[in-house]
PDB file of N, CA and C in Angstrom:
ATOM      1  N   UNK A   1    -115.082-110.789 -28.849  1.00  0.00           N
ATOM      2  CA  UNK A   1    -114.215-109.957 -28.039  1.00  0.00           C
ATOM      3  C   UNK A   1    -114.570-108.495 -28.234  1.00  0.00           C
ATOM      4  N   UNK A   2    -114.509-107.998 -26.958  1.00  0.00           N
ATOM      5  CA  UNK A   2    -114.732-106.398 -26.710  1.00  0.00           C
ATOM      6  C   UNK A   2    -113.663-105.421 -28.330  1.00  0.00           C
ATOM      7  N   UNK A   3    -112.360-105.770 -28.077  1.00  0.00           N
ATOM      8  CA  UNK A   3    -111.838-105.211 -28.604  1.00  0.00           C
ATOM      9  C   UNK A   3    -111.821-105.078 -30.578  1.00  0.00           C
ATOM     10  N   UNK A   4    -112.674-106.538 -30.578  1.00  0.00           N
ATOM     11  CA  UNK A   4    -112.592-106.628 -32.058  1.00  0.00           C
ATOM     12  C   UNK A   4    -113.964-105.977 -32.465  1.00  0.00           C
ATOM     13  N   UNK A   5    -114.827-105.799 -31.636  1.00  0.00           N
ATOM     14  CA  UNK A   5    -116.104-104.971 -31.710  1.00  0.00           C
ATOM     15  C   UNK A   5    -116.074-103.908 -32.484  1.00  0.00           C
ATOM     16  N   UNK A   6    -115.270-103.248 -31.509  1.00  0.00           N
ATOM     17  CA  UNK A   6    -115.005-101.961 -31.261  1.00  0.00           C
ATOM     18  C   UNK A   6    -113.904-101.287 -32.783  1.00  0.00           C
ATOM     19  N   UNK A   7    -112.953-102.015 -32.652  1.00  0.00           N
ATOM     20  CA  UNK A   7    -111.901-101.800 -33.888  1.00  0.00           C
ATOM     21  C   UNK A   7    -112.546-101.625 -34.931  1.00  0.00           C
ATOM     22  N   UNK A   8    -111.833-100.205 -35.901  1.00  0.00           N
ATOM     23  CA  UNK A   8    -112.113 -99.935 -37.099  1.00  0.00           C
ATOM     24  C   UNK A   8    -110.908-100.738 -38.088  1.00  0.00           C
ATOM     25  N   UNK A   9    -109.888-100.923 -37.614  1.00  0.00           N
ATOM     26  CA  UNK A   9    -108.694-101.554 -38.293  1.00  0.00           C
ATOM     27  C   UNK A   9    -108.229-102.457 -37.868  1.00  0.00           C
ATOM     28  N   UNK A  10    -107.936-103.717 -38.198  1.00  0.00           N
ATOM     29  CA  UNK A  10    -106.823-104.617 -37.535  1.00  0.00           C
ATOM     30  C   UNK A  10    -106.013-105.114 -38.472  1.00  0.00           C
ATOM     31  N   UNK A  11    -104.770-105.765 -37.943  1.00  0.00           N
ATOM     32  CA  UNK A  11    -103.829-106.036 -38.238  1.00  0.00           C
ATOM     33  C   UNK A  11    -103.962-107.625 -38.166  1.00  0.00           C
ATOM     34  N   UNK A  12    -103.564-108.454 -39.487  1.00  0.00           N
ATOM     35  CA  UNK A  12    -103.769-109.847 -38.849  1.00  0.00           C
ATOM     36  C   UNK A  12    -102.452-110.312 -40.303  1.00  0.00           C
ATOM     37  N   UNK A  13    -101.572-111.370 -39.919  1.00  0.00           N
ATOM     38  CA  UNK A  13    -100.550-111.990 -40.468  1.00  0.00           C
ATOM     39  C   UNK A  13    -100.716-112.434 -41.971  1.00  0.00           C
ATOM     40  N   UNK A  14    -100.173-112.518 -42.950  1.00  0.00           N
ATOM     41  CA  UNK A  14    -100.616-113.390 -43.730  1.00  0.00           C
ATOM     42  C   UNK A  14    -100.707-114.783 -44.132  1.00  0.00           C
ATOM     43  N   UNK A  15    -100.143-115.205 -43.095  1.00  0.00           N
ATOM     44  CA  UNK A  15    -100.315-116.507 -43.396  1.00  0.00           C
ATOM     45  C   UNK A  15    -101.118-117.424 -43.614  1.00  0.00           C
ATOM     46  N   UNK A  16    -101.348-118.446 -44.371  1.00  0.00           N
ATOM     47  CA  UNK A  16    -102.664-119.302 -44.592  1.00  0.00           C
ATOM     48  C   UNK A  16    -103.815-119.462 -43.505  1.00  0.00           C
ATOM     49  N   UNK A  17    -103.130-120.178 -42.036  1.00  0.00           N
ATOM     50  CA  UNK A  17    -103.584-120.300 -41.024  1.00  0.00           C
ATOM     51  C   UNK A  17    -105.036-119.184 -40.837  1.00  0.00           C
ATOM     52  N   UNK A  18    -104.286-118.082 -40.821  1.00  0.00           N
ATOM     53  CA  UNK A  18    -104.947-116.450 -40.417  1.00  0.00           C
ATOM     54  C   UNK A  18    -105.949-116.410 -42.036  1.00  0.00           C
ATOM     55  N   UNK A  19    -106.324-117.031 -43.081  1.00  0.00           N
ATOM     56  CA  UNK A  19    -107.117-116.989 -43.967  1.00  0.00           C
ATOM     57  C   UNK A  19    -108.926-116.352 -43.183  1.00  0.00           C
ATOM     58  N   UNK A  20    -108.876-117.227 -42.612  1.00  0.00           N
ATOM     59  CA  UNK A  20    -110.078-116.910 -42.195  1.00  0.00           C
ATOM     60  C   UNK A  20    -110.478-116.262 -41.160  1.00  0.00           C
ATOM     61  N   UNK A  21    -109.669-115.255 -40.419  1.00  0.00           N
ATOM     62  CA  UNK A  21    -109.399-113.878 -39.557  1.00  0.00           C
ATOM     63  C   UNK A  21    -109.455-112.899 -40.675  1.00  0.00           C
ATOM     64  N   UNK A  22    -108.763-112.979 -41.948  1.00  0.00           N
ATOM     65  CA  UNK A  22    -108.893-111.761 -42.712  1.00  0.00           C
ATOM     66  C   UNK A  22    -109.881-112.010 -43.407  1.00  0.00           C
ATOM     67  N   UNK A  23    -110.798-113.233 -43.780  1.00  0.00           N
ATOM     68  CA  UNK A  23    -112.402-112.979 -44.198  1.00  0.00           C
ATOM     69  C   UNK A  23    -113.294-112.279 -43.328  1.00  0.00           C
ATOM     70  N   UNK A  24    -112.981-112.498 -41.820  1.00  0.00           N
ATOM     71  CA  UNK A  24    -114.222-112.030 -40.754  1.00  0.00           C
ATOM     72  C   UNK A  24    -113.574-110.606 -40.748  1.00  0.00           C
ATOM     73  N   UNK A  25    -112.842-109.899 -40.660  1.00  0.00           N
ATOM     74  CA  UNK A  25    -112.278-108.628 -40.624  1.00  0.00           C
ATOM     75  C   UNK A  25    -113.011-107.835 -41.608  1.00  0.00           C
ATOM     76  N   UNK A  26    -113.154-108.408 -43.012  1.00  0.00           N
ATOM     77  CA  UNK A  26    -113.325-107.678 -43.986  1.00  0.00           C
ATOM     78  C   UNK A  26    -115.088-107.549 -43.818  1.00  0.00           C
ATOM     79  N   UNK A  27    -115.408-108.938 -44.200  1.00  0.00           N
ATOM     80  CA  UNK A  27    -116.749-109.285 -43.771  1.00  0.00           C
ATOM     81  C   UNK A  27    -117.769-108.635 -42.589  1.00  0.00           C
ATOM     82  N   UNK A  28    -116.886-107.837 -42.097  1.00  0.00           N
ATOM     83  CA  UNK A  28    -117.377-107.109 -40.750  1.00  0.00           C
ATOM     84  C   UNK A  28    -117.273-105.591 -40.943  1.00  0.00           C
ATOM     85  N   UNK A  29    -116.523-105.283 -42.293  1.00  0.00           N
ATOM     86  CA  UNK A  29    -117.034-103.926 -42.647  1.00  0.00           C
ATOM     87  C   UNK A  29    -115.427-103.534 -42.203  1.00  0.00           C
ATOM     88  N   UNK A  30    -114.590-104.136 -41.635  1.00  0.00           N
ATOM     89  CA  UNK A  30    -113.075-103.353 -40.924  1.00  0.00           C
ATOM     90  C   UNK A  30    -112.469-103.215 -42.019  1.00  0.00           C
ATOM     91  N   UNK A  31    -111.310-102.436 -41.836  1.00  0.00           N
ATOM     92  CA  UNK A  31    -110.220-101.922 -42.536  1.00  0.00           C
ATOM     93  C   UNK A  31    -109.246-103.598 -41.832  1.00  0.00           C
ATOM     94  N   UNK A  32    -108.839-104.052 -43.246  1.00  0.00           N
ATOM     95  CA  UNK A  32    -107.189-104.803 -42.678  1.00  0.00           C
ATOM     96  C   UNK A  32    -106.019-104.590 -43.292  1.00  0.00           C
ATOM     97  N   UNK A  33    -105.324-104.962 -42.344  1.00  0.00           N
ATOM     98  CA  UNK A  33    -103.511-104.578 -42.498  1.00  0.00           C
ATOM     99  C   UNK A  33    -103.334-105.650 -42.151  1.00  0.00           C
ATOM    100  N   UNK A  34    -102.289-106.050 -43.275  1.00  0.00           N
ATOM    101  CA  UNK A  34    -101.547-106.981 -43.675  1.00  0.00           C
ATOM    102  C   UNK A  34    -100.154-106.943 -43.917  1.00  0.00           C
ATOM    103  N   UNK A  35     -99.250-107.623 -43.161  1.00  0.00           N
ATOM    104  CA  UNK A  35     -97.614-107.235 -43.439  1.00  0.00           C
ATOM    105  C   UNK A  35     -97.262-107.836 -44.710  1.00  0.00           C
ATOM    106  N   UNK A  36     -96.727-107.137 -45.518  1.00  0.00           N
ATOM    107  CA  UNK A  36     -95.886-107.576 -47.036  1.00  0.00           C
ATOM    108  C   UNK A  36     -94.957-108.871 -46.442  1.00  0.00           C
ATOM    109  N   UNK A  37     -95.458-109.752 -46.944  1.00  0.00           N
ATOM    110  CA  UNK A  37     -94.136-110.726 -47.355  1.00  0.00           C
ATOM    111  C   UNK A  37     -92.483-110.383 -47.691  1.00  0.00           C
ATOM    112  N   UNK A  38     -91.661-110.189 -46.981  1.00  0.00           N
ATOM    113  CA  UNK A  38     -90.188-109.961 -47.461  1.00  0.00           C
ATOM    114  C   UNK A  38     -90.480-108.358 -47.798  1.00  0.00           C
ATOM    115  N   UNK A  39     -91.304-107.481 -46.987  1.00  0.00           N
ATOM    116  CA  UNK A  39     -91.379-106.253 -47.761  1.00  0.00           C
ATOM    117  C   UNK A  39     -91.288-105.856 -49.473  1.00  0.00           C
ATOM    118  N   UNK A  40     -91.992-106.766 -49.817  1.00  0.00           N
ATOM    119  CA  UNK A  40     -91.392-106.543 -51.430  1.00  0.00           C
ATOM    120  C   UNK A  40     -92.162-105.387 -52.210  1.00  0.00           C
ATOM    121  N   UNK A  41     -93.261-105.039 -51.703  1.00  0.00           N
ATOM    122  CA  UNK A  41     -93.824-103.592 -52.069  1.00  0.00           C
ATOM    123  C   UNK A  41     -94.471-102.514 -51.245  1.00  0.00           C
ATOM    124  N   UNK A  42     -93.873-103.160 -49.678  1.00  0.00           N
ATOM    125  CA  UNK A  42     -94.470-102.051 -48.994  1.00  0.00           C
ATOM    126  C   UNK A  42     -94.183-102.406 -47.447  1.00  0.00           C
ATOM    127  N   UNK A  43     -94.238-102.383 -46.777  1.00  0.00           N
ATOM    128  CA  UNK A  43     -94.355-102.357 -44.945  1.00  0.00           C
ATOM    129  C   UNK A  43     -95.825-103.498 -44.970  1.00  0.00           C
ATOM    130  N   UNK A  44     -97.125-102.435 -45.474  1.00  0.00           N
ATOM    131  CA  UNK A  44     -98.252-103.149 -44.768  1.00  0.00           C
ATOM    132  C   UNK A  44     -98.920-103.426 -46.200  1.00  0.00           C
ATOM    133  N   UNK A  45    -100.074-103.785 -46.217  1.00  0.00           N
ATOM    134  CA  UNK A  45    -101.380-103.363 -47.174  1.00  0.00           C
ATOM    135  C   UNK A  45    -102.459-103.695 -46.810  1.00  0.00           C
ATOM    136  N   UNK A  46    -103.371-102.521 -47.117  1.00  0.00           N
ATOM    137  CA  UNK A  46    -104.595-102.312 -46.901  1.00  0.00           C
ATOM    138  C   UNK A  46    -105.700-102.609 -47.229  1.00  0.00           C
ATOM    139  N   UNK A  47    -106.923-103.214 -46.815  1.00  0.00           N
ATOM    140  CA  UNK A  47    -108.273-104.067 -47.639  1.00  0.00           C
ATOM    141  C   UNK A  47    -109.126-102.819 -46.895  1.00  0.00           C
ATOM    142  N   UNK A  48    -109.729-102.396 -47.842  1.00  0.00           N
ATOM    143  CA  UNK A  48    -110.736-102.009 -47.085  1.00  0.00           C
ATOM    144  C   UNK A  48    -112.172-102.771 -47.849  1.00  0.00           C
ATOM    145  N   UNK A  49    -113.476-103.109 -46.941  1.00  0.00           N
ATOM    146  CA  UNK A  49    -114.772-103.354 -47.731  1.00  0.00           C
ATOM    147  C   UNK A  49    -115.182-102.632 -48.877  1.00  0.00           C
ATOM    148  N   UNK A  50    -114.919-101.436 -48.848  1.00  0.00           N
ATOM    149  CA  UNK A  50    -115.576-100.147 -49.730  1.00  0.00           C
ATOM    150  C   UNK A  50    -114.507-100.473 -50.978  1.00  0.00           C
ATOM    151  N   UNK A  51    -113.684-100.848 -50.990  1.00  0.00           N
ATOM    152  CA  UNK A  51    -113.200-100.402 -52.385  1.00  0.00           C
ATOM    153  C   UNK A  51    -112.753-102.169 -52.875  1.00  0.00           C
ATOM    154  N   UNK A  52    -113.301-103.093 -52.382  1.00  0.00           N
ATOM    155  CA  UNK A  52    -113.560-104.329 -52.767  1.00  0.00           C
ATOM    156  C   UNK A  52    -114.507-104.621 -53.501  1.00  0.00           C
ATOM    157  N   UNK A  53    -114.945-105.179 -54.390  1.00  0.00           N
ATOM    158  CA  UNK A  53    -115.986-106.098 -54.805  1.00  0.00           C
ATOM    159  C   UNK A  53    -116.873-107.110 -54.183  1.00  0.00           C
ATOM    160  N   UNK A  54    -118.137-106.799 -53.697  1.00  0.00           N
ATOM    161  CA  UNK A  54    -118.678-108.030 -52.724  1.00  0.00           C
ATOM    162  C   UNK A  54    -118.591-108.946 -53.178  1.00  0.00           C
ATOM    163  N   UNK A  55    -118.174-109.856 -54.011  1.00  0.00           N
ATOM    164  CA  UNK A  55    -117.832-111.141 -54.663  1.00  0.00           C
ATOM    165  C   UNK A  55    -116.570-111.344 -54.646  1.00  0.00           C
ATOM    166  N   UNK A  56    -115.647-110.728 -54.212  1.00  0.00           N
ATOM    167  CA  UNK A  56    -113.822-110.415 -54.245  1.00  0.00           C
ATOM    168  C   UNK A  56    -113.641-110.587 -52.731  1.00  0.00           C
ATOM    169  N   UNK A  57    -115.041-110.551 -51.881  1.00  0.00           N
ATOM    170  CA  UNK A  57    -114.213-110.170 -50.325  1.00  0.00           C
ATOM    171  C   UNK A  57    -113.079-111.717 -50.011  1.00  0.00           C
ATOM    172  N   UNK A  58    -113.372-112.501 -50.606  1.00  0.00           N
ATOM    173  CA  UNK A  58    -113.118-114.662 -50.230  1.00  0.00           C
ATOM    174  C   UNK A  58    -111.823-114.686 -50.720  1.00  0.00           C
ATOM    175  N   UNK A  59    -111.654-113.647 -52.097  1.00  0.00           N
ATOM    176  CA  UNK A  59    -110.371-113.578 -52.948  1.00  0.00           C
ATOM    177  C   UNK A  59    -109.445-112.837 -51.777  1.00  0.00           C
ATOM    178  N   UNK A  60    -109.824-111.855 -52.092  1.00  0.00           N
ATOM    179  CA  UNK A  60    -109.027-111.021 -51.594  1.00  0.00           C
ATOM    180  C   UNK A  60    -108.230-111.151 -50.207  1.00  0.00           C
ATOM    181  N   UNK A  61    -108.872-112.233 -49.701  1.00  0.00           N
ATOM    182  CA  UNK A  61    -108.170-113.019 -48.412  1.00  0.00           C
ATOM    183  C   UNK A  61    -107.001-113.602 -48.691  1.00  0.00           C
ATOM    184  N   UNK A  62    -106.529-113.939 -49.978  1.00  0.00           N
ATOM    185  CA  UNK A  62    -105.471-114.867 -50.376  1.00  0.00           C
ATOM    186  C   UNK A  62    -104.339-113.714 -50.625  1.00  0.00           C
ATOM    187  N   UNK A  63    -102.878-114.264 -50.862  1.00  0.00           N
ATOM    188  CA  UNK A  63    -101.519-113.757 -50.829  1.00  0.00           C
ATOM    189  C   UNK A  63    -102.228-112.554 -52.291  1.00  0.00           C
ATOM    190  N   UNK A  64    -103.098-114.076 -53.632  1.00  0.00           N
ATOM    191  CA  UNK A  64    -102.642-113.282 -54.677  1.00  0.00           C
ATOM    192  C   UNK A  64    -104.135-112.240 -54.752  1.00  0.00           C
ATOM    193  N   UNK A  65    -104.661-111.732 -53.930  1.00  0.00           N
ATOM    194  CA  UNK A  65    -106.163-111.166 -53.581  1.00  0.00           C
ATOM    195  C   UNK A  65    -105.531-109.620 -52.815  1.00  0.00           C
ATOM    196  N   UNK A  66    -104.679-109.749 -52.018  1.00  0.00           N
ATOM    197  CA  UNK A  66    -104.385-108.823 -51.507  1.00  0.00           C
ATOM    198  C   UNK A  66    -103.063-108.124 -52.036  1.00  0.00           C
ATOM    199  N   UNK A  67    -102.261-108.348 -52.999  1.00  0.00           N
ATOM    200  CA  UNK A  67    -101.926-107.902 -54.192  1.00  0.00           C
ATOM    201  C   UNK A  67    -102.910-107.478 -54.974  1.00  0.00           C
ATOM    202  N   UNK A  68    -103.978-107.759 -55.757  1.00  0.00           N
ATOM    203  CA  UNK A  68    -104.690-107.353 -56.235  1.00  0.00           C
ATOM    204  C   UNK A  68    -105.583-106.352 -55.934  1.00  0.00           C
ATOM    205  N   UNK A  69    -106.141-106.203 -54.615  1.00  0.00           N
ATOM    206  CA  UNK A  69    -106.874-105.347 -54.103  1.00  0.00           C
ATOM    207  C   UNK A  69    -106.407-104.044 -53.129  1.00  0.00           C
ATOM    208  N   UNK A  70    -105.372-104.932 -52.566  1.00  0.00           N
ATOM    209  CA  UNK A  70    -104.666-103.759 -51.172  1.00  0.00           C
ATOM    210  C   UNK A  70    -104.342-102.682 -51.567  1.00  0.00           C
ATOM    211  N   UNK A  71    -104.225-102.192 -50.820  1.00  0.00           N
ATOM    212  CA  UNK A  71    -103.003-100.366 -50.872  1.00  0.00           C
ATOM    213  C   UNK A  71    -101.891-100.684 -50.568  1.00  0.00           C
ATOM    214  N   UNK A  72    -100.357-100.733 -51.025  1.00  0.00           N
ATOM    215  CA  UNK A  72     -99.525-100.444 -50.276  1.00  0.00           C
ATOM    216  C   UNK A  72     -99.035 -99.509 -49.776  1.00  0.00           C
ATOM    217  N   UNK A  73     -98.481 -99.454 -48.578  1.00  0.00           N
ATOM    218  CA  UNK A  73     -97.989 -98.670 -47.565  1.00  0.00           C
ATOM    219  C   UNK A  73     -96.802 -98.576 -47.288  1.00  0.00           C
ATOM    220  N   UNK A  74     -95.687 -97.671 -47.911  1.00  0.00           N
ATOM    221  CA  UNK A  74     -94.457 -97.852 -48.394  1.00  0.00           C
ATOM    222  C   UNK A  74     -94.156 -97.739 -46.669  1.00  0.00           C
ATOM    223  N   UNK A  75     -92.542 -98.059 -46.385  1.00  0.00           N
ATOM    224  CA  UNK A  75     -92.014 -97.833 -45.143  1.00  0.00           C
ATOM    225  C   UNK A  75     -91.658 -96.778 -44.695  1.00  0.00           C
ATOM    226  N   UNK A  76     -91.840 -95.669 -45.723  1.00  0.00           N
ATOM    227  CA  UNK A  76     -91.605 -94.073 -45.408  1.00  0.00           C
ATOM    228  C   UNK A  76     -92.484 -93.422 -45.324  1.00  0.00           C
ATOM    229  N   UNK A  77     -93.656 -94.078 -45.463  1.00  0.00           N
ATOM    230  CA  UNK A  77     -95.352 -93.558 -45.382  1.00  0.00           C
ATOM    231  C   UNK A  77     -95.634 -92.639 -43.930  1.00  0.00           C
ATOM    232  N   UNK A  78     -96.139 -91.713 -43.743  1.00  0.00           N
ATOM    233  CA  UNK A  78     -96.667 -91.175 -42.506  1.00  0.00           C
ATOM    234  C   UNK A  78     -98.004 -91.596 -42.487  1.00  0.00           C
ATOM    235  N   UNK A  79     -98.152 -93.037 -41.196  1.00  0.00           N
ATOM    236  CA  UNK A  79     -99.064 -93.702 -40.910  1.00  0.00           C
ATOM    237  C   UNK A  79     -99.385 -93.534 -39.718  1.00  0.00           C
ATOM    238  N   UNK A  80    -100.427 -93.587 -38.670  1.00  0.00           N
ATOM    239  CA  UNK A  80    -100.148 -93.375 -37.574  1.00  0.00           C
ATOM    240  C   UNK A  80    -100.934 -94.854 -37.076  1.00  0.00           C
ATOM    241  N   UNK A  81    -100.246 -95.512 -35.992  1.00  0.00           N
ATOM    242  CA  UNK A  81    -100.506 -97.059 -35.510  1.00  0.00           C
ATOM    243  C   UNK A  81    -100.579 -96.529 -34.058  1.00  0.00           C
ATOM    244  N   UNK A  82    -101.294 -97.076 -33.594  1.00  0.00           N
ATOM    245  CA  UNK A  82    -101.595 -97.254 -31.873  1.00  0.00           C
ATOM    246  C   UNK A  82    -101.341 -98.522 -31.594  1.00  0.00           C
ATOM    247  N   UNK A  83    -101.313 -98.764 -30.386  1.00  0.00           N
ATOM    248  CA  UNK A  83    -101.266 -99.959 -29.452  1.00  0.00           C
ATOM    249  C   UNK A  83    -102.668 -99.657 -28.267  1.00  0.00           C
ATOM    250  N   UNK A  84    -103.241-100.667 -28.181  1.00  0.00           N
ATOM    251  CA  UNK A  84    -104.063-101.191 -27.456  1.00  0.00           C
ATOM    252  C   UNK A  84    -103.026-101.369 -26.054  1.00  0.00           C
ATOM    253  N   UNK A  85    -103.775-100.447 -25.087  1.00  0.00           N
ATOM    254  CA  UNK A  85    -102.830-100.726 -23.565  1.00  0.00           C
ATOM    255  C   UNK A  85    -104.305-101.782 -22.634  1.00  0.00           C
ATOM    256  N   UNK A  86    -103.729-102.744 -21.848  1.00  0.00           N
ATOM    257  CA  UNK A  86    -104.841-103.278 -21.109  1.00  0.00           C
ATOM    258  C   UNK A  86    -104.672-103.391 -19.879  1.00  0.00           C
TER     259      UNK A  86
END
């Protein structure tokens, strides 16, 4: 897809299902955002490639990987999010 080309960031769920959307995200050099579970430390969190371990990218796909690696992004954070118009 055009749009996933193009994207420096995406946003993809955490749920198991979506495991292997947040390997190709990372694997592709993107920034991902990930929504906190129950908000318990943040709004989102952040993977980026660069501050992963190339042997961590497979981990870091999991609940306890992106705890370990992410940024959180408190809900009072000044973030700026777009929407894709089509």
């Amino acid at each position: 897809l055009d749009f996933f080309k193009t994207a420096k960031c995406i946003k993809v769920n955490p749920d198991t299902p979506q495991k292997p959307l947040r390997f190709l995200v990372l694997s592709t050099g993107k920034t991902l955002m990930t929504p906190q579970p129950r908000l318990r430390t943040g709004f989102f969190s952040v993977l980026s490639k660069d501050t992963i371990p190339p042997e961590a990218i497979r981990q870091s796909c999991t609940s306890a990987g992106v705890a370990k690696y992410g940024r959180p992004i408190a809900l009072d954070s000044d973030i700026k999010v777009c929407d894709l118009e089509t």
